[in-house]
Protein backbone atom coordinates (compact mmCIF):
# COMPACT_ATOMS: atom_id res chain seq x y z
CA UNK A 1 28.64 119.08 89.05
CA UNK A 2 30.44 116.83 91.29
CA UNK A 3 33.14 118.53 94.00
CA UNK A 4 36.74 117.91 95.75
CA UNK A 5 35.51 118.42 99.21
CA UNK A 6 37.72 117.76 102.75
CA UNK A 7 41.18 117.85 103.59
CA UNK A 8 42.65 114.27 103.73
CA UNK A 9 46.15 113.66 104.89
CA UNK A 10 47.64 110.19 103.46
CA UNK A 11 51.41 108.69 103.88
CA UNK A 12 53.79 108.93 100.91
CA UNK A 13 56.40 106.37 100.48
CA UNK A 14 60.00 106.55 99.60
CA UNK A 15 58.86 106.00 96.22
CA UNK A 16 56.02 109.14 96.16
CA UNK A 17 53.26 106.32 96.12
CA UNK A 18 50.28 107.90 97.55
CA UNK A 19 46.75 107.07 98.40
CA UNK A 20 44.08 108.94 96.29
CA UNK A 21 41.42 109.83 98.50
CA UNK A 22 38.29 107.43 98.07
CA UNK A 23 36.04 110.53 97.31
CA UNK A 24 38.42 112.12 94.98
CA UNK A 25 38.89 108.40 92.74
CA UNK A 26 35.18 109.00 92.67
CA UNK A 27 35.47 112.13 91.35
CA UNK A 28 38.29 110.82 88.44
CA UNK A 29 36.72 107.93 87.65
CA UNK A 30 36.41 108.08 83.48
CA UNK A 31 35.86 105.01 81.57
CA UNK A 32 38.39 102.23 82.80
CA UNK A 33 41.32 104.51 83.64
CA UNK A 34 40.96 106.99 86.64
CA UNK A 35 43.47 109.93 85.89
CA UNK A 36 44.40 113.48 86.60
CA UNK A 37 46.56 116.18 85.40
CA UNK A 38 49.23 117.52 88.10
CA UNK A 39 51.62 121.01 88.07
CA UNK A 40 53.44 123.23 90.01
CA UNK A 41 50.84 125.69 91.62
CA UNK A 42 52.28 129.43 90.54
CA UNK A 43 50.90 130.92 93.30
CA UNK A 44 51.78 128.65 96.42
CA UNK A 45 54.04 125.63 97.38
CA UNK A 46 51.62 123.01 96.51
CA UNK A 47 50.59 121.11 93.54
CA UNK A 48 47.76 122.16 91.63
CA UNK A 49 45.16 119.02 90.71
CA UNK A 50 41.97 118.71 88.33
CA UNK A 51 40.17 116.57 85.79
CA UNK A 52 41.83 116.17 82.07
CA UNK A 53 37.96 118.11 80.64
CA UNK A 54 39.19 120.74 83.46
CA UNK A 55 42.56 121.50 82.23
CA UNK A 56 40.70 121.39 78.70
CA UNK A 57 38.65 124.43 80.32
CA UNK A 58 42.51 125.87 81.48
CA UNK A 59 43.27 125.64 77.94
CA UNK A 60 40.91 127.09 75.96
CA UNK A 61 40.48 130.06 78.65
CA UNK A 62 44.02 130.84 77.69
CA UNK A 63 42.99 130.43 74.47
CA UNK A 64 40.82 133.61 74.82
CA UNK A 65 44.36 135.67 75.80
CA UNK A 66 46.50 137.57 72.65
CA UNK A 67 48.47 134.85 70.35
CA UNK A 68 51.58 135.33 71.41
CA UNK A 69 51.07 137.60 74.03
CA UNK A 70 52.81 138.01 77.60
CA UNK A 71 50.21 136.62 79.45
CA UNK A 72 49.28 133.62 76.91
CA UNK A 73 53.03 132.93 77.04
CA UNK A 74 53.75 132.93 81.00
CA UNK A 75 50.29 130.95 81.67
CA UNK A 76 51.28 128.16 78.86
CA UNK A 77 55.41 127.99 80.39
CA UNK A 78 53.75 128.04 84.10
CA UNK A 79 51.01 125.65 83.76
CA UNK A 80 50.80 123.30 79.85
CA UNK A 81 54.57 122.62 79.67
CA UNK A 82 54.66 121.76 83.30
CA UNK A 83 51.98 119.48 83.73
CA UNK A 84 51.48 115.93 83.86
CA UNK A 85 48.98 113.48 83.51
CA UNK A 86 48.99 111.08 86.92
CA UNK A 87 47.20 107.58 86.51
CA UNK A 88 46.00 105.88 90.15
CA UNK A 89 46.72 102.29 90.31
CA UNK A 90 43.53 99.39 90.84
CA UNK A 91 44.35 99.69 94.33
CA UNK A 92 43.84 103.66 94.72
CA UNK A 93 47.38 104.76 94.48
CA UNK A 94 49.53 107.34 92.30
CA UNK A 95 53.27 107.80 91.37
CA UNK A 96 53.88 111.79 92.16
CA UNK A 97 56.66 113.29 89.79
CA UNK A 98 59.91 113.72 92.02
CA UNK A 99 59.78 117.39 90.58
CA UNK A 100 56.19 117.87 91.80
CA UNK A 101 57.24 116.23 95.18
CA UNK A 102 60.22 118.00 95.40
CA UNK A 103 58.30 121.82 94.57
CA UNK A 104 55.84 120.93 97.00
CA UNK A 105 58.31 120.02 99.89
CA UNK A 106 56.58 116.73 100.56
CA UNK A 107 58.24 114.19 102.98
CA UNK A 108 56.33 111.56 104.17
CA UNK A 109 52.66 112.17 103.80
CA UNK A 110 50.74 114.31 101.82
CA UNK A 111 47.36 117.09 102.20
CA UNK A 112 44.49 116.16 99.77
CA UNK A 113 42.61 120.01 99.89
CA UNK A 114 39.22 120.02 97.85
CA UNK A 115 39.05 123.09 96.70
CA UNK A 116 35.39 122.64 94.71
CA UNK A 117 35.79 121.61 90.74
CA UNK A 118 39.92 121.35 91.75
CA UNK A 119 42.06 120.03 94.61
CA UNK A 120 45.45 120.47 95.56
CA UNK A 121 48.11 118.76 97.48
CA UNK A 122 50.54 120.42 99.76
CA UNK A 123 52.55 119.59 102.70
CA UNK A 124 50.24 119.32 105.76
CA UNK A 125 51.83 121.98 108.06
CA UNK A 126 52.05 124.19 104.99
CA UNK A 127 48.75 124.20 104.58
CA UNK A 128 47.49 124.53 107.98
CA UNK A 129 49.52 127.76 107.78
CA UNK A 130 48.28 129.00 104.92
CA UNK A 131 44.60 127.99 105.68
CA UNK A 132 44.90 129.84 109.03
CA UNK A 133 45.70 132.80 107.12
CA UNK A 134 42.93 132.83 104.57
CA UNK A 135 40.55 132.33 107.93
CA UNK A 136 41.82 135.62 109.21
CA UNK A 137 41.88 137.44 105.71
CA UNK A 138 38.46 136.60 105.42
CA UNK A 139 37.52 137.72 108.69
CA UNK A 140 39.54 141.00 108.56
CA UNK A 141 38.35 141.63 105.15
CA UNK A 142 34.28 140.27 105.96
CA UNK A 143 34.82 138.79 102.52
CA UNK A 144 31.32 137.86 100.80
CA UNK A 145 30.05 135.64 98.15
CA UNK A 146 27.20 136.44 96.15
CA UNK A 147 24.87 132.89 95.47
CA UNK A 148 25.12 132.13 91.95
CA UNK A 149 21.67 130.29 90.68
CA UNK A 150 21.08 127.97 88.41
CA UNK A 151 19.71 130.16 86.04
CA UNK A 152 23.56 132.10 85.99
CA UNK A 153 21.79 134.93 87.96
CA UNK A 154 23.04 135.88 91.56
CA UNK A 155 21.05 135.85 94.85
């Protein structure tokens, strides 16, 4: 499985035209048309990012919750009705939504943060912040991660 590694700032124009970083195209390249689907993170001021076969994923884990329940309900209104698919350009580019833009506080460039089989984009000094702060938690906490193998087992 291929990953959204790195942080990569890029300029946004006037018209939210942004560069898609190189290794990220790579990562959306299907067929002819590179794509990706784009929302309003519910947990931070940023933009959640990933693959169309990713949000299909999104989808059927919500899938899994009651019919008609709360929590099937909040996760469809805060992520399906909100998101959009974004297509990059033969030169690399990609239109942002003014209401993504907008949500995310963007002005004139951009944060591309990998974030393994998803990426995100946030305002750069946003996201310094934030990242600073999950350094610490981590350290405070001496957060752990057990290895999963390929078998599915943990080392």
């Amino acid at each position: 499985m291929a990953l959204f590694l790195a942080t990569h700032v890029n300029k946004l124009d006037k018209k939210s035209r942004i560069s898609i970083p190189a290794s990220f195209r790579a990562m959306l390249a299907s067929g002819e048309c590179q794509q990706f689907v784009a929302f309003r993170s519910y947990k931070y001021q940023a933009i959640e990012c990933c693959t169309i076969s990713r949000m299909q994923q999104l989808s059927e884990s919500v899938d899994q919750l009651d019919l008609f329940s709360e929590a099937q309900d909040d996760f469809t209104a805060a992520i399906f009705a909100d998101a959009q698919q974004i297509s990059i350009d033969g030169e690399g580019r990609a239109v942002l939504p003014h209401a993504l833009v907008e949500y995310a506080g963007l002005e004139d460039k951009a944060a591309f943060v990998g974030r393994g089989a998803t990426f995100q984009i946030w305002k750069p000094e946003l996201f310094e912040v934030h990242q600073a702060s999950a350094r610490i938690r981590i350290k405070e906490h001496q957060a752990a991660l057990k290895l999963k193998t390929r078998e599915g087992e943990t080392s």
